[in-house]
Protein backbone atom coordinates (compact mmCIF):
# COMPACT_ATOMS: atom_id res chain seq x y z
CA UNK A 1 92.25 108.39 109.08
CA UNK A 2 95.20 111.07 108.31
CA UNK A 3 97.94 110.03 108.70
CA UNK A 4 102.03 111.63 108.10
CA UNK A 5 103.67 111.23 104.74
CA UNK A 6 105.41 107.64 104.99
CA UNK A 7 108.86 106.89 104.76
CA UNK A 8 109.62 103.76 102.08
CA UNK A 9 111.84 101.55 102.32
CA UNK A 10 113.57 99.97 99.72
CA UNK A 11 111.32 97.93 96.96
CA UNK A 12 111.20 94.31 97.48
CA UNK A 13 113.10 93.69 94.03
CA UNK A 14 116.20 95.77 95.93
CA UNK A 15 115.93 95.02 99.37
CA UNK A 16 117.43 92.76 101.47
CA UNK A 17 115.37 92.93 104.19
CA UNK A 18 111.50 93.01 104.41
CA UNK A 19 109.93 94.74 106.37
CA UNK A 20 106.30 93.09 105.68
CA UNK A 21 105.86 90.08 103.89
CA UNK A 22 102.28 89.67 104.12
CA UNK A 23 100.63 86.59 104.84
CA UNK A 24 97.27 84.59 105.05
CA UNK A 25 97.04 81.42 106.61
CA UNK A 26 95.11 78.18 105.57
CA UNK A 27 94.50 75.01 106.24
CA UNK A 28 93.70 73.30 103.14
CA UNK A 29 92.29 69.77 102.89
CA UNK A 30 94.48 67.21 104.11
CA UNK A 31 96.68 69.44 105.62
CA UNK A 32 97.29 69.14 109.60
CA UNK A 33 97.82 72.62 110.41
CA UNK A 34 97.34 75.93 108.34
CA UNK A 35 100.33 77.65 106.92
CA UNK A 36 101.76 80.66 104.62
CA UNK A 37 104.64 80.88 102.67
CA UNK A 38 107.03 83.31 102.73
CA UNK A 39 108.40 85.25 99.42
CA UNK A 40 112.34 84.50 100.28
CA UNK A 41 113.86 82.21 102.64
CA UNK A 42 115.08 84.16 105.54
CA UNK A 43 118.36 83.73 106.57
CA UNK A 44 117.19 83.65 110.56
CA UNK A 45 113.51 83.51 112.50
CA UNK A 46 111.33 85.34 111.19
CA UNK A 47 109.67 88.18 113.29
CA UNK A 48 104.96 87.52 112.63
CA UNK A 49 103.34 90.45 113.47
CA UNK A 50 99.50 90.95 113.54
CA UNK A 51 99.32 93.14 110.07
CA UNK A 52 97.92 95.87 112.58
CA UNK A 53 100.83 96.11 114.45
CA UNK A 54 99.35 95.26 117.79
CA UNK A 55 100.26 91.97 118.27
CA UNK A 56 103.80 90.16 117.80
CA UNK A 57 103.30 86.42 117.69
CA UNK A 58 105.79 84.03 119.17
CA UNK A 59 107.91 81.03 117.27
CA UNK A 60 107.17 77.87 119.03
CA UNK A 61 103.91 79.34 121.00
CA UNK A 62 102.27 80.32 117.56
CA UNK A 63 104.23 79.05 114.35
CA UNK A 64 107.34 76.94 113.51
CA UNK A 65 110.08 77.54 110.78
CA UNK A 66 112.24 75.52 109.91
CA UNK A 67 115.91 77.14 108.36
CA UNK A 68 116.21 76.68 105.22
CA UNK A 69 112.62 76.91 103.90
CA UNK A 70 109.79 79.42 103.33
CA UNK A 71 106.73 77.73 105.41
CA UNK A 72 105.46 79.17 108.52
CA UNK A 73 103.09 76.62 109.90
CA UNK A 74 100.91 77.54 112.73
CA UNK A 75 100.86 75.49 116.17
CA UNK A 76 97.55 73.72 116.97
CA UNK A 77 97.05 76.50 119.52
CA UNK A 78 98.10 79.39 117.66
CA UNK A 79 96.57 82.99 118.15
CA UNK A 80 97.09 83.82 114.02
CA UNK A 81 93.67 83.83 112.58
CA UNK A 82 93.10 80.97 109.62
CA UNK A 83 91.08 79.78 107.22
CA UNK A 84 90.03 75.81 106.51
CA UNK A 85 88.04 77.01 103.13
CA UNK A 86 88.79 79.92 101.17
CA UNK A 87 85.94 78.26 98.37
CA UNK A 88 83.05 78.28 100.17
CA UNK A 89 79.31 76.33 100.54
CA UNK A 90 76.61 78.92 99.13
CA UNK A 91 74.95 81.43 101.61
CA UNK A 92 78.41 81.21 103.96
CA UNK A 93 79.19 84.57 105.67
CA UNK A 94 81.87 86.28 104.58
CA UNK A 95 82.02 85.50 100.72
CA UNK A 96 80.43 85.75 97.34
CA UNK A 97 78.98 84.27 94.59
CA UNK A 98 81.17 84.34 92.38
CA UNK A 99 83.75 81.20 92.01
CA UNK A 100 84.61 79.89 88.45
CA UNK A 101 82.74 77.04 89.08
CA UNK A 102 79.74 78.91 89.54
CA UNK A 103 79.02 76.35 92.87
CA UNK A 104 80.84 77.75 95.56
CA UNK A 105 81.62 81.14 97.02
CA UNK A 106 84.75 83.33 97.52
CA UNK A 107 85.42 84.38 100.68
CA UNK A 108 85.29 88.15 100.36
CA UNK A 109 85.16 91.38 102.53
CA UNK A 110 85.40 95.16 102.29
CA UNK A 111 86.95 97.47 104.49
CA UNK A 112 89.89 95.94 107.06
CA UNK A 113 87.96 92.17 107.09
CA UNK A 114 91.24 90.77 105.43
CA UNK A 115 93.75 93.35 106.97
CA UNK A 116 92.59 92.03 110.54
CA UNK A 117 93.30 88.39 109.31
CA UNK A 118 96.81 89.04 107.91
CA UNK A 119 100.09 88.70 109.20
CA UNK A 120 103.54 90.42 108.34
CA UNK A 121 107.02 88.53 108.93
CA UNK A 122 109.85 91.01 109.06
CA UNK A 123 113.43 89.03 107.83
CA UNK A 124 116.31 89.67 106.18
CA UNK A 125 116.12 87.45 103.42
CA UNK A 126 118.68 84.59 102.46
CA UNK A 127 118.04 84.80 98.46
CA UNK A 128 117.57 87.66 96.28
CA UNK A 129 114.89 88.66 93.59
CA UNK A 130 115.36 86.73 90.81
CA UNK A 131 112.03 88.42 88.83
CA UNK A 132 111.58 91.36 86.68
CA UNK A 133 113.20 94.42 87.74
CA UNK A 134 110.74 97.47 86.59
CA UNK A 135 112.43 99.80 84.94
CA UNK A 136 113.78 103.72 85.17
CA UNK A 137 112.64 106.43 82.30
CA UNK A 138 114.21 109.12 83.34
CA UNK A 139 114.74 110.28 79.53
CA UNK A 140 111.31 109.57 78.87
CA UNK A 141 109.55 111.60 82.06
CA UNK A 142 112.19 114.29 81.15
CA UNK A 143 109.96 117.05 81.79
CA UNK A 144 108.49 116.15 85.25
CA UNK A 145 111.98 115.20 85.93
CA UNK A 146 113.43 118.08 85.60
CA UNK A 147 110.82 119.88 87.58
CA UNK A 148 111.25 117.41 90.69
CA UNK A 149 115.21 117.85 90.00
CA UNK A 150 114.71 122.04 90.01
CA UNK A 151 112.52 121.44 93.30
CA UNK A 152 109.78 123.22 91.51
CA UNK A 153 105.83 122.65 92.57
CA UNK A 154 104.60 119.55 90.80
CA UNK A 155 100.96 118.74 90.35
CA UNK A 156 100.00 114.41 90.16
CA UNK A 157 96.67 113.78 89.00
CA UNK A 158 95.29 110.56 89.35
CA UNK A 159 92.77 108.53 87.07
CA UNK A 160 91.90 105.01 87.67
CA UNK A 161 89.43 102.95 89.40
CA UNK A 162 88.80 101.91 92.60
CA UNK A 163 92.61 100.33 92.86
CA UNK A 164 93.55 103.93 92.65
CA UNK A 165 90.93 105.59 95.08
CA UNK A 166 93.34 103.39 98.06
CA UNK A 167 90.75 100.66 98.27
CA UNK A 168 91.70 98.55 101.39
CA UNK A 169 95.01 100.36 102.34
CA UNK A 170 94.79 100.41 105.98
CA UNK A 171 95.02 104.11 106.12
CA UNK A 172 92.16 104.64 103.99
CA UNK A 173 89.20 101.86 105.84
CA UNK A 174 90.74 103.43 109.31
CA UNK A 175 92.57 100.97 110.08
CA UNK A 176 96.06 100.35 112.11
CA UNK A 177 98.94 101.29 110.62
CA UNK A 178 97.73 103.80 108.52
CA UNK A 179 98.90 103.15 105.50
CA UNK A 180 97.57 105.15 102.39
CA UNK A 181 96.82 104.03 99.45
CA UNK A 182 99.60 103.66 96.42
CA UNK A 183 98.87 107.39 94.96
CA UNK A 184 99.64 108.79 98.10
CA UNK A 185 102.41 107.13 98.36
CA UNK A 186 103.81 108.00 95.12
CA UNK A 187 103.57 111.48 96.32
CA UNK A 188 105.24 111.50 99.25
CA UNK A 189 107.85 109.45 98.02
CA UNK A 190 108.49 112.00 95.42
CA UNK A 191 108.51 114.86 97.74
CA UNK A 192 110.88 112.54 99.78
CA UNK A 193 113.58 111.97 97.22
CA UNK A 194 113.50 115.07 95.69
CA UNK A 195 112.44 117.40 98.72
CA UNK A 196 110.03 119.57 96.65
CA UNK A 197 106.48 120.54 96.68
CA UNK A 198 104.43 117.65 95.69
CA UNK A 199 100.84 117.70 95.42
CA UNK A 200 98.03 115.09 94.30
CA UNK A 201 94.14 115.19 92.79
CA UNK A 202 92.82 112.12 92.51
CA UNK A 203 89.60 111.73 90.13
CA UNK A 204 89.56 107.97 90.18
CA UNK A 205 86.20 106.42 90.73
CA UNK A 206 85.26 102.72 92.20
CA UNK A 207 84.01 100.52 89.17
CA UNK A 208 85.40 102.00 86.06
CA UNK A 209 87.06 101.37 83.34
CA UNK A 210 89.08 102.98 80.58
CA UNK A 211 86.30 104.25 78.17
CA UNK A 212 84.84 106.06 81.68
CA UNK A 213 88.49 107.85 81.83
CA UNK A 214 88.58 108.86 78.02
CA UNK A 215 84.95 110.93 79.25
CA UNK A 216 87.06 112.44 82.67
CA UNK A 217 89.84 113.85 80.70
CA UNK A 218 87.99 117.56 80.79
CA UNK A 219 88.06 117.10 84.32
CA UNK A 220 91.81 115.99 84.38
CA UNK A 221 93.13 118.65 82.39
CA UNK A 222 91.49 121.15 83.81
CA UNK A 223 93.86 120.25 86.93
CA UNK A 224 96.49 121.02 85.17
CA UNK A 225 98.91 118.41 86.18
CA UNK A 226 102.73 118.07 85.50
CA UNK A 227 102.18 114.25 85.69
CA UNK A 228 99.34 112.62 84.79
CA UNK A 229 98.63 109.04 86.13
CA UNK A 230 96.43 106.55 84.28
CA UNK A 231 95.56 103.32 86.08
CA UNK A 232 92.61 100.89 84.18
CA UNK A 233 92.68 97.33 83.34
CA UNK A 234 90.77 95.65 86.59
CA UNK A 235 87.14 96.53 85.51
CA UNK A 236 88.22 95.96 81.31
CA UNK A 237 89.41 92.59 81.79
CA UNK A 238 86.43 91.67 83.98
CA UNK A 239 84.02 93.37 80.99
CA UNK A 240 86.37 91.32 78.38
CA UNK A 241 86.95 94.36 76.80
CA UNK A 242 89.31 92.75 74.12
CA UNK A 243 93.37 94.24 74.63
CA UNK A 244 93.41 96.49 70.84
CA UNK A 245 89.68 98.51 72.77
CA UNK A 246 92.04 98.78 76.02
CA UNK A 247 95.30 100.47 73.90
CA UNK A 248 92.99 102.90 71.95
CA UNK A 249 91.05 104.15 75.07
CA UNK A 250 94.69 104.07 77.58
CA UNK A 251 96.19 106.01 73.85
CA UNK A 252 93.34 108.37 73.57
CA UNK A 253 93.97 109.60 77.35
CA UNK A 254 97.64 110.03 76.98
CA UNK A 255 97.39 111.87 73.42
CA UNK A 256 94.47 114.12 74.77
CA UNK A 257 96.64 115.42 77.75
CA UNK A 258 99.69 115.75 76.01
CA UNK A 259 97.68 117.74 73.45
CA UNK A 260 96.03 119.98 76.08
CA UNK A 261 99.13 120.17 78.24
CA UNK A 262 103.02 119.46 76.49
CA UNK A 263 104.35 119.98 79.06
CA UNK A 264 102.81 117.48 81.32
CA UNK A 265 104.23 113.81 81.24
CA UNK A 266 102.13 110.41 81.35
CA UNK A 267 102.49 107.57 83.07
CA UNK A 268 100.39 104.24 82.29
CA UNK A 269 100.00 102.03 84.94
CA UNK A 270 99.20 98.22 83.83
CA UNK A 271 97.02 96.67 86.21
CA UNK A 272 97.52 93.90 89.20
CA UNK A 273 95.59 90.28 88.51
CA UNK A 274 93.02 89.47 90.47
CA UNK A 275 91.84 86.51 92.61
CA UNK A 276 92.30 83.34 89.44
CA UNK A 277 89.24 81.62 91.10
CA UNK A 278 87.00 84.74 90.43
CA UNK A 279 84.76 84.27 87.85
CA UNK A 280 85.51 87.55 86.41
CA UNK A 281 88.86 87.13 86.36
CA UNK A 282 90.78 87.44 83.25
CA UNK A 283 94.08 85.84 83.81
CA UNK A 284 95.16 85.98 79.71
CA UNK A 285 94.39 89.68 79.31
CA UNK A 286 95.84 91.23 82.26
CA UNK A 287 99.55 90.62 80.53
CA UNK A 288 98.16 91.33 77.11
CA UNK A 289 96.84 94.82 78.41
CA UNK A 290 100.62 95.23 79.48
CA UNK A 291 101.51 94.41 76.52
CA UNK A 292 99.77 97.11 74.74
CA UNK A 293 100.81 99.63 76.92
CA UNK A 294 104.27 98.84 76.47
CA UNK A 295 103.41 100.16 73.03
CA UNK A 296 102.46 103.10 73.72
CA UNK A 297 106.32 104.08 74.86
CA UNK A 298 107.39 107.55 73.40
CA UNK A 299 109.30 110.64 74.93
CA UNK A 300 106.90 111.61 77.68
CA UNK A 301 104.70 108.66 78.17
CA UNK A 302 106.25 105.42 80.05
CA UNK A 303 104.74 102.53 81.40
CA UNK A 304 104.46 101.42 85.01
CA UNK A 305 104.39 97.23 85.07
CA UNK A 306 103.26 96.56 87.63
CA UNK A 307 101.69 93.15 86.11
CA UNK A 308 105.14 91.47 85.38
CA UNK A 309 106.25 91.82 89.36
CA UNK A 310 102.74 90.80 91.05
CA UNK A 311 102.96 87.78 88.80
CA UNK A 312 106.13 86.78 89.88
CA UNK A 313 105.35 87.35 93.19
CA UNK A 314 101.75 85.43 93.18
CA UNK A 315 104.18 82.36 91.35
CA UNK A 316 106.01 82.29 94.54
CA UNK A 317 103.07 82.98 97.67
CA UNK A 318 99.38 82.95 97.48
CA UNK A 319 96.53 85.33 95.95
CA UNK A 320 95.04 86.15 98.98
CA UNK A 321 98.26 86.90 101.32
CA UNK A 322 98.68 89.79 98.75
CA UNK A 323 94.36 90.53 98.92
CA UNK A 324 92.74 93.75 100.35
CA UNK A 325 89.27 92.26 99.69
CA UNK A 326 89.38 88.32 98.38
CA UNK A 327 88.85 89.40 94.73
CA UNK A 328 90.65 92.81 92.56
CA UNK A 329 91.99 95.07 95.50
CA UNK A 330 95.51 94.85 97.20
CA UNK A 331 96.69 95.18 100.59
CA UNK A 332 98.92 97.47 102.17
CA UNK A 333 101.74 95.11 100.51
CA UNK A 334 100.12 95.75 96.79
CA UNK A 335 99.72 99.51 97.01
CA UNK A 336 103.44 100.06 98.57
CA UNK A 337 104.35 97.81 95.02
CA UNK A 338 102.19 99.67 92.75
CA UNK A 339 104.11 103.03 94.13
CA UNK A 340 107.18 101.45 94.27
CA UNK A 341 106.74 100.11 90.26
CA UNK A 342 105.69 103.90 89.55
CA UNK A 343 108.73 105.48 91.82
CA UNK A 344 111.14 103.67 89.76
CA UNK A 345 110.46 105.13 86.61
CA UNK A 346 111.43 108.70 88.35
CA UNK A 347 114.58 107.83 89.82
């Protein structure tokens, strides 16, 4: 699916009103009726949306809200699709084996199976971000800066794994409403803001991790980029790859480029967390790979965290509102804040 280059709106750390807070309902044991929370408290009713866009669901027919608070529950005869297990009895449809228990199974699916099952509330929020603000580095992207600020062509190339490919963005399983995956969007929303000639390669690969990108970098130069994005940490922390292995293979990718191309300017990208009931899941190292990135700070290489805000954000809602396949992928929601992390470092 093609699809236009997408106007952003304001990052959820800035913005006042959302657009699509994404979420995914469930009844959990004991509970009477399935519900979602919201990120803020909204200041009126909420507008739910199928997260295709094709169906707008209706307060009192559907859900119930009550002011002041950040539940939607759903009516017994509500048309939003729920769950009553999200940890499943081996051989169910729909999941994997793969809980931290090692008993049950996660409920999983590729392609738009947890797009179609998500729902977006549009609001203008009542409370403001109170989590980490990512920061700008203007000074320390000065070259690519001043490229976008000269409206000169800019080359992105793109190395990561399958976070980076657009796994699960609607726009790239052909889904409604198109949405592409966060690279994409980090394009076009540079082309946006400073109205030059943006383009992107993207050499990421499903499945791989940072030693796999210190082999690509051949490949990578020979693109010659002007910005160079490097996105591992899923596939490392699931391999237990220990945080100082991580910084020398993310350091070795940075210092190869710059070496082969000074005038081209990195940015590291530190990874989302995945699903905490995943057995693979490596919920101590995805803030210590952070942390080693932030190390690796110098005039033309800055750091992307997107860690920090998807944490705070998880604190607040639920995995799997925020889950483009059950387990390591985001939604349409998680690649607009990986782009939006990365945009704000270019401002």
């Amino acid at each position: 699916m093609k699809t236009k280059p997408q106007v952003q709106p304001a990052p959820v750390w800035a913005a006042a009103m959302l657009d699509a807070d994404p979420l995914f309902f469930v009844q959990a044991e004991g509970q009477t009726n399935a519900m979602a929370r919201l990120l803020f408290v909204p200041k009126s009713l909420p507008r739910l949306t199928k997260a295709t866009g094709e169906l707008t669901y209706e307060a009192g027919r559907d859900f119930t809200w009550q002011p002041g608070g950040r539940e939607i529950v759903l009516t017994p005869k509500s048309r939003i699709p729920f769950r009553t297990q999200v940890l499943l009895p081996p051989g169910s449809p729909d999941s994997i084996a793969a809980s931290r228990d090692g008993k049950k199974h996660l409920l999983y699916g590729e392609g738009h199976f947890f797009h179609d099952q998500q729902v977006s509330a549009a609001y203008e929020a009542a409370e403001r971000w109170a989590g980490p603000v990512p920061a700008t580095d203007a000074s320390g992207l000065a070259r690519v800066m001043a490229r976008l600020e000269a409206r000169k062509p800019v080359k992105v190339v793109m190395l990561g794994d399958s976070i980076s490919t657009g796994a699960n963005a609607s726009g790239v399983v052909g889904a409604p409403p198109g949405q592409m995956g966060y690279p994409d969007l980090v394009r076009d929303g540079l082309s946006e803001r400073f109205g030059g000639s943006v383009t992107l390669t993207n050499l990421s690969v499903g499945g791989m991790n940072a030693p796999w990108g210190v082999g690509q970098m051949p490949a990578a130069i020979a693109e010659q980029p002007d910005l160079f994005l490097i996105a591992f940490g899923m596939n490392d922390a699931s391999g237990r790859c220990s945080p100082s292995k991580y910084r020398k293979d993310i350091a070795r990718m940075a210092s190869v480029m710059r070496a082969a191309r000074p005038e081209c300017d990195v940015i590291c990208v530190a990874t989302m967390t995945a699903n905490p009931d995943w057995q693979y899941a490596a919920p101590e190292l995805y803030p210590a790979y952070r942390d080693q990135l932030l190390t690796l700070r110098v005039p033309g290489v800055a750091v992307a965290d997107v860690t920090s805000v998807w944490s705070w954000i998880i604190e607040r809602k639920k995995f799997l509102d925020l889950a483009g396949n059950g387990v390591n992928h985001p939604n349409d929601f998680g690649h607009r804040l990986y782009a939006d992390v990365i945009l704000a470092l270019l401002p």
